[in-house]
C-alpha atoms as a PDB file:
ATOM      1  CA  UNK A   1      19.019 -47.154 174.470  1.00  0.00           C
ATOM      2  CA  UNK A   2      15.252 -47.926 175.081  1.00  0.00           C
ATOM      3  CA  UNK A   3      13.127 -45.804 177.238  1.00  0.00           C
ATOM      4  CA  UNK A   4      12.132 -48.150 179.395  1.00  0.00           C
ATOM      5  CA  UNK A   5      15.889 -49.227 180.216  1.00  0.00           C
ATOM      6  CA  UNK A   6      16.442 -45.418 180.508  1.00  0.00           C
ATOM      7  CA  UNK A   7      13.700 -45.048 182.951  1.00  0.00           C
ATOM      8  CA  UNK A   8      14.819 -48.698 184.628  1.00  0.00           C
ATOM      9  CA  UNK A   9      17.967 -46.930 185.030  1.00  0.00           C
ATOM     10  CA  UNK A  10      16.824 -43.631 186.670  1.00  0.00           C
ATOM     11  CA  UNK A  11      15.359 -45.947 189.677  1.00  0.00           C
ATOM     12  CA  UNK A  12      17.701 -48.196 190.044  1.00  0.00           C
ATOM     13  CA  UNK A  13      20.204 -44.589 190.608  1.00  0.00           C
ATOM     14  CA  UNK A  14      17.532 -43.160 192.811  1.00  0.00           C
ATOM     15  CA  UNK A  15      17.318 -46.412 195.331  1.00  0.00           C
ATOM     16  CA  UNK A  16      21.198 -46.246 195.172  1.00  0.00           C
ATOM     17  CA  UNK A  17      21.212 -42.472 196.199  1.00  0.00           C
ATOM     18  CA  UNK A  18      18.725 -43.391 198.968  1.00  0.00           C
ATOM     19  CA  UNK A  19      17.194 -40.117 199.533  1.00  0.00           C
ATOM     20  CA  UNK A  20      17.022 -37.055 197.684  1.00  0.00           C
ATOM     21  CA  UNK A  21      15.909 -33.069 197.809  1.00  0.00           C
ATOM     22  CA  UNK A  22      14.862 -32.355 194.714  1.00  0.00           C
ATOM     23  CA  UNK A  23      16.129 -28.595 193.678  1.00  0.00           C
ATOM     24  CA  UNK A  24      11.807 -28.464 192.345  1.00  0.00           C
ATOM     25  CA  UNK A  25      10.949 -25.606 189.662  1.00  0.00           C
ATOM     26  CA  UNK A  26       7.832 -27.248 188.469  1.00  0.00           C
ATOM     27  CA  UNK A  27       9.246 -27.381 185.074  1.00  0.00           C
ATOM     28  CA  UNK A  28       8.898 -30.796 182.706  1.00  0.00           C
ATOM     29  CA  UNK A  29      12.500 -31.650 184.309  1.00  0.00           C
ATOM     30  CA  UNK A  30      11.787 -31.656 187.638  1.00  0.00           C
ATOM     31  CA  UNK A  31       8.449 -31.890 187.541  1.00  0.00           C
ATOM     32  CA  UNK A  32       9.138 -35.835 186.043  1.00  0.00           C
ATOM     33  CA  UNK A  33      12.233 -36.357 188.455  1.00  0.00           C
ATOM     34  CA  UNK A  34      10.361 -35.628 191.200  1.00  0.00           C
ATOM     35  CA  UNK A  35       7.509 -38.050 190.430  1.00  0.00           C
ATOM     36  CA  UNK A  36       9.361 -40.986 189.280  1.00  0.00           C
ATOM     37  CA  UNK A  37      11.699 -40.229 192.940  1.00  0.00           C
ATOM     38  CA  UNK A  38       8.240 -40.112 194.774  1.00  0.00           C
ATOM     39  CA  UNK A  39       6.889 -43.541 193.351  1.00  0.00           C
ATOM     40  CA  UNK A  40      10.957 -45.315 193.746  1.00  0.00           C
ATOM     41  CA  UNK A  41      11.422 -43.760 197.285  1.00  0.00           C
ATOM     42  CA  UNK A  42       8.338 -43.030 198.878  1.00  0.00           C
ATOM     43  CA  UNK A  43       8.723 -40.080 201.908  1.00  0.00           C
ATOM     44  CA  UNK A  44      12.559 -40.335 201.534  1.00  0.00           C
ATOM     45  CA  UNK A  45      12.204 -37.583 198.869  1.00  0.00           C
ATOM     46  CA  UNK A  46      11.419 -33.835 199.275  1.00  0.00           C
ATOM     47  CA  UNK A  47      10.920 -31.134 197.008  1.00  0.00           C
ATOM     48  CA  UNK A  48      12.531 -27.455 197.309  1.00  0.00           C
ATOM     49  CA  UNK A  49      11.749 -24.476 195.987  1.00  0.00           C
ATOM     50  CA  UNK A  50      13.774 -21.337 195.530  1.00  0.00           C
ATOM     51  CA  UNK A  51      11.660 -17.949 195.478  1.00  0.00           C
ATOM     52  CA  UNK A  52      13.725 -15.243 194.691  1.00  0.00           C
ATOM     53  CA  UNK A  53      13.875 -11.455 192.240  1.00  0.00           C
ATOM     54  CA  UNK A  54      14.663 -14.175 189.428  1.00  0.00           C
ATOM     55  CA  UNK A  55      11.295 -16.386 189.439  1.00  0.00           C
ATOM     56  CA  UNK A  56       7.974 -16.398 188.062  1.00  0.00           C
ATOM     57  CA  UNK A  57       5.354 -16.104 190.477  1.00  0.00           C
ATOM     58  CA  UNK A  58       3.232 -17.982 188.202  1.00  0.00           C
ATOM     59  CA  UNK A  59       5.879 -21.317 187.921  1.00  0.00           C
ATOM     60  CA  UNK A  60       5.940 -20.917 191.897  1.00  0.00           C
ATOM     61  CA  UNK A  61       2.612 -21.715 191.796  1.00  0.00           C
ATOM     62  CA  UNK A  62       2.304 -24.067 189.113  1.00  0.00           C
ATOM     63  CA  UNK A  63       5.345 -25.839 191.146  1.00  0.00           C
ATOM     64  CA  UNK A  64       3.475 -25.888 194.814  1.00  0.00           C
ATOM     65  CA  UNK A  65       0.026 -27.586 192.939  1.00  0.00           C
ATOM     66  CA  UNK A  66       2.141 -30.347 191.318  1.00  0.00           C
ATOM     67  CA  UNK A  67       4.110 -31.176 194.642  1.00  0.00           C
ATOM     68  CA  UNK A  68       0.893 -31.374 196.446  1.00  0.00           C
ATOM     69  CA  UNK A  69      -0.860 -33.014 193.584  1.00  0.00           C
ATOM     70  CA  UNK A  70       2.510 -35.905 194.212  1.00  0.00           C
ATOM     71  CA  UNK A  71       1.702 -35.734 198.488  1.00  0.00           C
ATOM     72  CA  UNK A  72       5.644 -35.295 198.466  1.00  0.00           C
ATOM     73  CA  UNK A  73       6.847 -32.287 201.187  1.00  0.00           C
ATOM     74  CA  UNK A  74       7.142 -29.198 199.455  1.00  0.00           C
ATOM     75  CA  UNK A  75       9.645 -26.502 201.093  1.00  0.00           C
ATOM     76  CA  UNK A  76       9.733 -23.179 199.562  1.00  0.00           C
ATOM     77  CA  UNK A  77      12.942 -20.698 200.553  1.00  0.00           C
ATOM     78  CA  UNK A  78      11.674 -17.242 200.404  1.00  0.00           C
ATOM     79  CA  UNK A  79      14.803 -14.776 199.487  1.00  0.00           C
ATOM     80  CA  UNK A  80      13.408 -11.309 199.874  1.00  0.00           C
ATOM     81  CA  UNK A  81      16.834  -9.451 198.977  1.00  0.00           C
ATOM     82  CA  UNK A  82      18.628 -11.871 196.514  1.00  0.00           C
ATOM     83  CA  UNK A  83      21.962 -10.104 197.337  1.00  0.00           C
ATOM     84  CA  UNK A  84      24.846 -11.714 195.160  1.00  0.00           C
ATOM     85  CA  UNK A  85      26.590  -8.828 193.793  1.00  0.00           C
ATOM     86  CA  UNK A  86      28.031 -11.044 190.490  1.00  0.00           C
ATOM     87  CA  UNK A  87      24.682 -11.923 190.005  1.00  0.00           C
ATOM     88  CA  UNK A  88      23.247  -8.176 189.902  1.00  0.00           C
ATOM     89  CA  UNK A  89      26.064  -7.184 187.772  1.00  0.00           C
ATOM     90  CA  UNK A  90      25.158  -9.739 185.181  1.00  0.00           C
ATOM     91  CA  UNK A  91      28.204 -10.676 183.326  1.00  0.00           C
ATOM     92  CA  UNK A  92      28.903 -14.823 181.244  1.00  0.00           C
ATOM     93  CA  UNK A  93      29.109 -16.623 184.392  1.00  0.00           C
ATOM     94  CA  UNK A  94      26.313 -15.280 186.131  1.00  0.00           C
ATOM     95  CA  UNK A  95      24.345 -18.448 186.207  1.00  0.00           C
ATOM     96  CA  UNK A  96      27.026 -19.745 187.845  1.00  0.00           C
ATOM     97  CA  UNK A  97      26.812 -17.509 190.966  1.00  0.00           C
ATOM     98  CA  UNK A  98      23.086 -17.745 190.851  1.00  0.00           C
ATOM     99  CA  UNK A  99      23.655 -21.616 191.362  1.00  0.00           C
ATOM    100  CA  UNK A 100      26.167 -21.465 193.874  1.00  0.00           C
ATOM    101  CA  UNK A 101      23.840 -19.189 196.142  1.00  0.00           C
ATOM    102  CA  UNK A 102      21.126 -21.127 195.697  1.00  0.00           C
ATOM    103  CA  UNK A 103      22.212 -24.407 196.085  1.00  0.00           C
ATOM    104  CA  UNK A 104      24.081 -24.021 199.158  1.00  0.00           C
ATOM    105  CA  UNK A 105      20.647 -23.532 200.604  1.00  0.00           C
ATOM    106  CA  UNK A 106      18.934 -26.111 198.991  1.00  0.00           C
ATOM    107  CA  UNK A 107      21.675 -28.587 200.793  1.00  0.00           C
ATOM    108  CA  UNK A 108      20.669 -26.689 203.851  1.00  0.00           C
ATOM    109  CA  UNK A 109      17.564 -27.387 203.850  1.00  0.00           C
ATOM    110  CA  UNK A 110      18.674 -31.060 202.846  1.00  0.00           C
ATOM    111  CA  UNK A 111      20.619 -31.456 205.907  1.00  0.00           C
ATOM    112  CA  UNK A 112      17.826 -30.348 208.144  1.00  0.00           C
ATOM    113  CA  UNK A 113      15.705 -32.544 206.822  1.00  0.00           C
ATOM    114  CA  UNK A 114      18.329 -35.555 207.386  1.00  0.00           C
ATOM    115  CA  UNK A 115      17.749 -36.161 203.625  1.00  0.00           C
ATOM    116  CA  UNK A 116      21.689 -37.460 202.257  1.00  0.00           C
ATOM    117  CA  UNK A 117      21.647 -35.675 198.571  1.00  0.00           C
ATOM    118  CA  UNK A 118      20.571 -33.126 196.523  1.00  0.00           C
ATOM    119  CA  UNK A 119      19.209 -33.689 193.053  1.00  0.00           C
ATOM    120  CA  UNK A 120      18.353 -30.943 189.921  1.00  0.00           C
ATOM    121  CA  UNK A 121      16.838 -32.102 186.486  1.00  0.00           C
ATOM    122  CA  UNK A 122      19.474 -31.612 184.784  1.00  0.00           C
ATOM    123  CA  UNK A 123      19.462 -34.149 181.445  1.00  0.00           C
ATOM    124  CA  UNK A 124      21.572 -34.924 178.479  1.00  0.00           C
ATOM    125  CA  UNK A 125      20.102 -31.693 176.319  1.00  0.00           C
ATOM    126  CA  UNK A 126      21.065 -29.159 178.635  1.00  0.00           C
ATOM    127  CA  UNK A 127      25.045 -29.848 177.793  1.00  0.00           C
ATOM    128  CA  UNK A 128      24.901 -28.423 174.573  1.00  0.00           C
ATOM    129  CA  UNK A 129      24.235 -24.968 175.280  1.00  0.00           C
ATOM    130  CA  UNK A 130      26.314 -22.465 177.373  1.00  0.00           C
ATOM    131  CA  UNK A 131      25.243 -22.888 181.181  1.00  0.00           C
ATOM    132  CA  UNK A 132      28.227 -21.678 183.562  1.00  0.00           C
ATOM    133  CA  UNK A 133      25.840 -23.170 186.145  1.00  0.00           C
ATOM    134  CA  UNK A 134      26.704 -26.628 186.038  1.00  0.00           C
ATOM    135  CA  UNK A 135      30.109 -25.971 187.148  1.00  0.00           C
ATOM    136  CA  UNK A 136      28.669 -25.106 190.380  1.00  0.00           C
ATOM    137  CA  UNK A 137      26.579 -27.840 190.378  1.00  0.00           C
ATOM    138  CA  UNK A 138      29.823 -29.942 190.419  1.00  0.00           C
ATOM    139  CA  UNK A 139      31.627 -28.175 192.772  1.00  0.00           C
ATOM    140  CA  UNK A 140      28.401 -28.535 195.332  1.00  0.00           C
ATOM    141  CA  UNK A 141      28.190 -32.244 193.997  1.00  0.00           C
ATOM    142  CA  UNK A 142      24.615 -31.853 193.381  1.00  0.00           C
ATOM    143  CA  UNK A 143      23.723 -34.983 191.349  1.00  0.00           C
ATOM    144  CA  UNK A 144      21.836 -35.205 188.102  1.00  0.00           C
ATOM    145  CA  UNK A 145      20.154 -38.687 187.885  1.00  0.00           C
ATOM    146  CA  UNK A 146      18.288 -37.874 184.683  1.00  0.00           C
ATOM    147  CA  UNK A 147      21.702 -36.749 182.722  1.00  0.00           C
ATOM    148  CA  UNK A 148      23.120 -39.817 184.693  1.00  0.00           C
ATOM    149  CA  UNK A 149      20.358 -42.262 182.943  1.00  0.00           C
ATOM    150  CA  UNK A 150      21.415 -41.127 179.922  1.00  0.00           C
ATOM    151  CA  UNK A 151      17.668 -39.552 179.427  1.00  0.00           C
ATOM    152  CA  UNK A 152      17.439 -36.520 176.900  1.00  0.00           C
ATOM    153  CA  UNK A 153      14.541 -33.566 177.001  1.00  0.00           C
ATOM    154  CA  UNK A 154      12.472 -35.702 174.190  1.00  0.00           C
ATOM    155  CA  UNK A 155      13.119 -38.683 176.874  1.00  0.00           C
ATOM    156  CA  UNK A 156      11.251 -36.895 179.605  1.00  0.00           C
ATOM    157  CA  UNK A 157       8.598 -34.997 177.779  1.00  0.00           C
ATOM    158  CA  UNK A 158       7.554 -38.944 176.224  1.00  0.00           C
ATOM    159  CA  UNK A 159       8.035 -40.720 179.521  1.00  0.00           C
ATOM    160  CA  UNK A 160       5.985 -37.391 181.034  1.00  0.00           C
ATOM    161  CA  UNK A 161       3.170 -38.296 178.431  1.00  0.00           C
ATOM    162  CA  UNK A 162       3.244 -41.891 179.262  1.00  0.00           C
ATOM    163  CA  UNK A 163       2.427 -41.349 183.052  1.00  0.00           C
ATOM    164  CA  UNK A 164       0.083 -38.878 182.995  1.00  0.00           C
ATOM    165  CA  UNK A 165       1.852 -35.579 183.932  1.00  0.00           C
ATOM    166  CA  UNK A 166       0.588 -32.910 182.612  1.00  0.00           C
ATOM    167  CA  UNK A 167       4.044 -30.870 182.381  1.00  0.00           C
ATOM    168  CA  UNK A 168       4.828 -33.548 179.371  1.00  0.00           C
ATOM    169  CA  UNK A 169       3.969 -30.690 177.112  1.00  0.00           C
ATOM    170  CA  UNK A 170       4.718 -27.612 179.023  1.00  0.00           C
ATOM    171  CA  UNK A 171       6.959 -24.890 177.179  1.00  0.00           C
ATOM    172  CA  UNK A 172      10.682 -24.715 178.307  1.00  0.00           C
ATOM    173  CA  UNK A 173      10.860 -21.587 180.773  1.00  0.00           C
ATOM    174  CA  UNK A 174      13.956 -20.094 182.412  1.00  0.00           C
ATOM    175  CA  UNK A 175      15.328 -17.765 185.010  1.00  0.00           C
ATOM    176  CA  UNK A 176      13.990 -14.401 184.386  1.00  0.00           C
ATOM    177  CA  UNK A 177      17.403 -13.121 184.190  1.00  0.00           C
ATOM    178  CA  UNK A 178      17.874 -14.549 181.334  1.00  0.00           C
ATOM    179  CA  UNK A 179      16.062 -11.783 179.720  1.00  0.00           C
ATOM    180  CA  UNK A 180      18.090  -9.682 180.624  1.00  0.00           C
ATOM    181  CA  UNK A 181      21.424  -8.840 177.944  1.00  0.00           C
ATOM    182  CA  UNK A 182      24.800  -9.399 179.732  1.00  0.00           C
ATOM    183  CA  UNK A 183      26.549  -6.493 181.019  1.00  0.00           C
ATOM    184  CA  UNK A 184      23.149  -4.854 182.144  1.00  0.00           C
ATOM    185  CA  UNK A 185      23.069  -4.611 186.082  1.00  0.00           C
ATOM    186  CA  UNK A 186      19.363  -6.478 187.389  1.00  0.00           C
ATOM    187  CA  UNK A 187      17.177  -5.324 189.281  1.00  0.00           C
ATOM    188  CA  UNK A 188      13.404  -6.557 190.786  1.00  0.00           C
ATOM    189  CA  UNK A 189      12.022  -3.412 188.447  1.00  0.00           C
ATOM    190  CA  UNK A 190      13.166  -4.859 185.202  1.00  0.00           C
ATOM    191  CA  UNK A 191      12.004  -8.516 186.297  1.00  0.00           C
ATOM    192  CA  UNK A 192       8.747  -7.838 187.247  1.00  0.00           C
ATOM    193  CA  UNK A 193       8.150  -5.629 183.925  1.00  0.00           C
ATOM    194  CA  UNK A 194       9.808  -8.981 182.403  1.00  0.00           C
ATOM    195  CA  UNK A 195       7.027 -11.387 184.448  1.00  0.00           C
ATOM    196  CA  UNK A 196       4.079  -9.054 183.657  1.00  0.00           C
ATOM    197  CA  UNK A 197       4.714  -9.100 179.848  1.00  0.00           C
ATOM    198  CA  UNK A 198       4.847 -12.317 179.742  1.00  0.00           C
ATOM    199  CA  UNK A 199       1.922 -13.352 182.065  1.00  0.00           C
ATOM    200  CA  UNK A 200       0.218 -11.203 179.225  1.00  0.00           C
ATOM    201  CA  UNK A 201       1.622 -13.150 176.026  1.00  0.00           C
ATOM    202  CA  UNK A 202      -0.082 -15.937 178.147  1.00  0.00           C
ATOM    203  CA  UNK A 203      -3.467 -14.427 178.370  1.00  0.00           C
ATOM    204  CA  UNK A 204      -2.803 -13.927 174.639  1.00  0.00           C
ATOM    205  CA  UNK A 205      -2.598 -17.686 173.963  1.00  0.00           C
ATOM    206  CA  UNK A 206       1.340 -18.169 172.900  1.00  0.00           C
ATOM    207  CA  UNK A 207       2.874 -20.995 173.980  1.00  0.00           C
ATOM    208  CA  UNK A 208       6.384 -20.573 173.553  1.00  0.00           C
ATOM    209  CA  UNK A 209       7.839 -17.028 173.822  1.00  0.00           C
ATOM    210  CA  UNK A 210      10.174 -14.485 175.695  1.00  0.00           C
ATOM    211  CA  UNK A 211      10.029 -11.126 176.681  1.00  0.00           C
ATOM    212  CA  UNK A 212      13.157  -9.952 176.397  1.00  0.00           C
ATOM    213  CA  UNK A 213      14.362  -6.516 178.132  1.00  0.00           C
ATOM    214  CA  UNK A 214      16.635  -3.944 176.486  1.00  0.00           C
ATOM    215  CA  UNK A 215      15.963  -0.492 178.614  1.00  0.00           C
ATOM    216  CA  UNK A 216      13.109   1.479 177.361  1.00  0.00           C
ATOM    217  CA  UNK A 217      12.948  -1.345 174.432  1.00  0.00           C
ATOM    218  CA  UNK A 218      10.954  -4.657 174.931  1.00  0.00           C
ATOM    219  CA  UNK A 219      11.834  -7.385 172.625  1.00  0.00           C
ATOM    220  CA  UNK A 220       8.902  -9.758 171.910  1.00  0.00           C
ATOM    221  CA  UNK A 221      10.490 -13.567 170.751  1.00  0.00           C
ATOM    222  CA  UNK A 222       7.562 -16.157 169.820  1.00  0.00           C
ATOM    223  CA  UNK A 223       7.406 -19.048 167.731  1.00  0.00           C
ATOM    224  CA  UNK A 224       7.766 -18.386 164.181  1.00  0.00           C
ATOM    225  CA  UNK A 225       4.764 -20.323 163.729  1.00  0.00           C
ATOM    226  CA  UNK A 226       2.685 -18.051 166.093  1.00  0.00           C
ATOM    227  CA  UNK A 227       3.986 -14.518 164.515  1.00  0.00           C
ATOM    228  CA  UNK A 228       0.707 -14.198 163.218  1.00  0.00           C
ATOM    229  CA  UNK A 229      -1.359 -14.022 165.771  1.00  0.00           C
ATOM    230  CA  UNK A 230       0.047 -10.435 166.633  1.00  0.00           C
ATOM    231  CA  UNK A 231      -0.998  -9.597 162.810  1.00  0.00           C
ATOM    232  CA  UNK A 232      -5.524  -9.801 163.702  1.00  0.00           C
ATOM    233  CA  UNK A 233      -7.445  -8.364 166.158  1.00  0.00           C
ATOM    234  CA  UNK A 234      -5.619  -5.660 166.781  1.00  0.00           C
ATOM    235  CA  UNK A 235      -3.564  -7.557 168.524  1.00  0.00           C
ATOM    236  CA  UNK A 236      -0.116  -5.333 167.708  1.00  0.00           C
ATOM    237  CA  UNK A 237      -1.806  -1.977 169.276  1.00  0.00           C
ATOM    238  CA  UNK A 238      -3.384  -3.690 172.490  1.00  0.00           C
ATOM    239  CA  UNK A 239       0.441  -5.647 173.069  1.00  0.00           C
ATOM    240  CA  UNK A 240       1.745  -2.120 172.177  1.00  0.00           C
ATOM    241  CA  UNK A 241      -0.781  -0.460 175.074  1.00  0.00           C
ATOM    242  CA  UNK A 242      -0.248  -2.935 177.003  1.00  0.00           C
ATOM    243  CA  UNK A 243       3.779  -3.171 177.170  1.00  0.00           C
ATOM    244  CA  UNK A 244       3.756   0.921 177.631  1.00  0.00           C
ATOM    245  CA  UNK A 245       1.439   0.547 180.596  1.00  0.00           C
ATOM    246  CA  UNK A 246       4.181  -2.237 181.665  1.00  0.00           C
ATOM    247  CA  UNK A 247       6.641   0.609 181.556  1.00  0.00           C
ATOM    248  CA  UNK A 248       8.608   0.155 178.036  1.00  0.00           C
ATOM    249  CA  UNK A 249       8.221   3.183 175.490  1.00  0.00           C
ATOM    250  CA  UNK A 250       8.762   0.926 172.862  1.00  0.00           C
ATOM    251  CA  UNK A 251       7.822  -2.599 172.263  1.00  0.00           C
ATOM    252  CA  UNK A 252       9.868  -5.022 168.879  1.00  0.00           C
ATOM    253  CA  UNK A 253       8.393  -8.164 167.506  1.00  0.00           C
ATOM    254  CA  UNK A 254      11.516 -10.230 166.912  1.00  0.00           C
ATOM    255  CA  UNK A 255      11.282 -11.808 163.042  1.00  0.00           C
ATOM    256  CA  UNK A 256      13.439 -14.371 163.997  1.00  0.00           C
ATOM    257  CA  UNK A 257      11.183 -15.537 166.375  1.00  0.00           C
ATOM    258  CA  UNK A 258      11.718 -17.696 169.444  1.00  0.00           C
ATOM    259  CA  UNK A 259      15.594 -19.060 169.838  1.00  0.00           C
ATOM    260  CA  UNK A 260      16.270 -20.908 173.199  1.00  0.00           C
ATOM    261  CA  UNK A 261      19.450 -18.841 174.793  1.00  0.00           C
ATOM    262  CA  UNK A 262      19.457 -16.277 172.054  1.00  0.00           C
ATOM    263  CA  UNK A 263      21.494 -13.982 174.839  1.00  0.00           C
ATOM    264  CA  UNK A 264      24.077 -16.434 174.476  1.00  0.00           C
ATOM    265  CA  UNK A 265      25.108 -15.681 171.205  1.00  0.00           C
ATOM    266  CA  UNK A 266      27.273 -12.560 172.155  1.00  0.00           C
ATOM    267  CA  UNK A 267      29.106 -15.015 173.956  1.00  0.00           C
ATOM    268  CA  UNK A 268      32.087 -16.795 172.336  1.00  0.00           C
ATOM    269  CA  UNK A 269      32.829 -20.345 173.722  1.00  0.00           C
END
């Protein structure tokens, strides 16, 4: 199927929904679902925002200058004590507790703002890999007009390109928790040490990477292509410094390098 008739097809779903809240990350998913809703349905579209233990401060952000940047209404849900036990205690399905707590207040907010559904960018790539969440999804019927469309991640990072936004090229990013290995109870502590190592592999200049947290042990993932950089400058010892003054006594440079859901792969399906 063409990308035009892809895209074609996104609005026509979008006038037939109506209205829409979209669940708004500021990620290349969203970020393009939310535009394309803005410019098909005008004011009958809001954004949402979840701010919770589990987010990046800096995608918060990122996600309240691209709403404004769009003139669409922006509300952000501030959870000081994200309380959902399953979700603290980490096991398989807890994206899929995570979803159902958080998306029974995005349709609140929905419903106050007389707006009839609730939409997430969720989009042909994301069936492949093992995400408990979307069964909540379905059970809240949250819809999914960009897996709907038939529109893939390439899809949206091209059509992204072709209209200007500038998440068209913006690394995938995910729940902090997902740096977290299964079976390990969460807590804010070991997020925040997650988010500030991180915010520093920024300042760094990688692109694509995670910080992943095993105890006193940080596990560095980047792109194979971008293992070097820790090789000149001194780069090792100052990420070394830098991750003890984080709070981790020891700090790994995985040699496998970036892998999208690498915690998943304890997991048999």
């Amino acid at each position: 199927m063409e990308l035009s008739t892809k895209l074609e097809n996104l609005k026509t779903r979008l006038k037939e929904l109506g209205s829409i809240a979209v669940a708004y990350s500021g990620g290349v998913d969203s970020n393009f679902l939310l535009r394309i809703a803005k410019d098909t349905l005008g004011d009958n579209v809001i954004a949402v925002t979840m701010h919770a233990m589990m987010h990046s401060n800096i995608e918060i952000e990122e996600a309240k200058e691209y709403a404004k940047s769009f003139g669409v209404k922006h509300v952000i849900v501030n959870i000081e004590n994200f309380d959902v036990e399953e979700f603290l205690q980490n096991g398989p399905q807890r994206c899929y507790y995570c979803k159902s707590a958080v998306f029974t207040k995005v349709l609140e907010v929905a419903k106050e703002n007389n707006i009839k559904y609730v939409a997430d960018g969720t989009n042909l790539s994301d069936l492949g890999d093992f995400r408990p969440g979307l069964k909540a999804l379905e059970e809240l019927n949250i819809v999914s007009p960009l897996k709907e469309s038939g529109l893939t991640k390439d899809d949206i990072r091209a059509l992204s390109k072709e209209i200007g936004l500038v998440t068209h090229n913006k690394p995938a990013f995910a729940c902090l928790a997902t740096r977290i290995p299964y079976g390990t109870r969460i807590n804010n502590e070991m997020l925040r040490m997650v988010e500030k190592g991180e915010q520093y592999l920024i300042e760094l200049g990688f692109t694509q990477f995670r910080v992943r947290h095993h105890g006193e042990i940080a596990r560095i993932e980047v792109e194979k292509a971008e293992i070097h950089k820790f090789f000149s400058n001194d780069i090792l010892e100052k990420t070394n410094n830098k991750f003890r003054e984080i709070g981790f006594k020891y700090t790994t440079l995985d040699m496998n390098g970036y892998s999208m859901g690498s915690m998943n792969k304890v997991i048999e399906t």
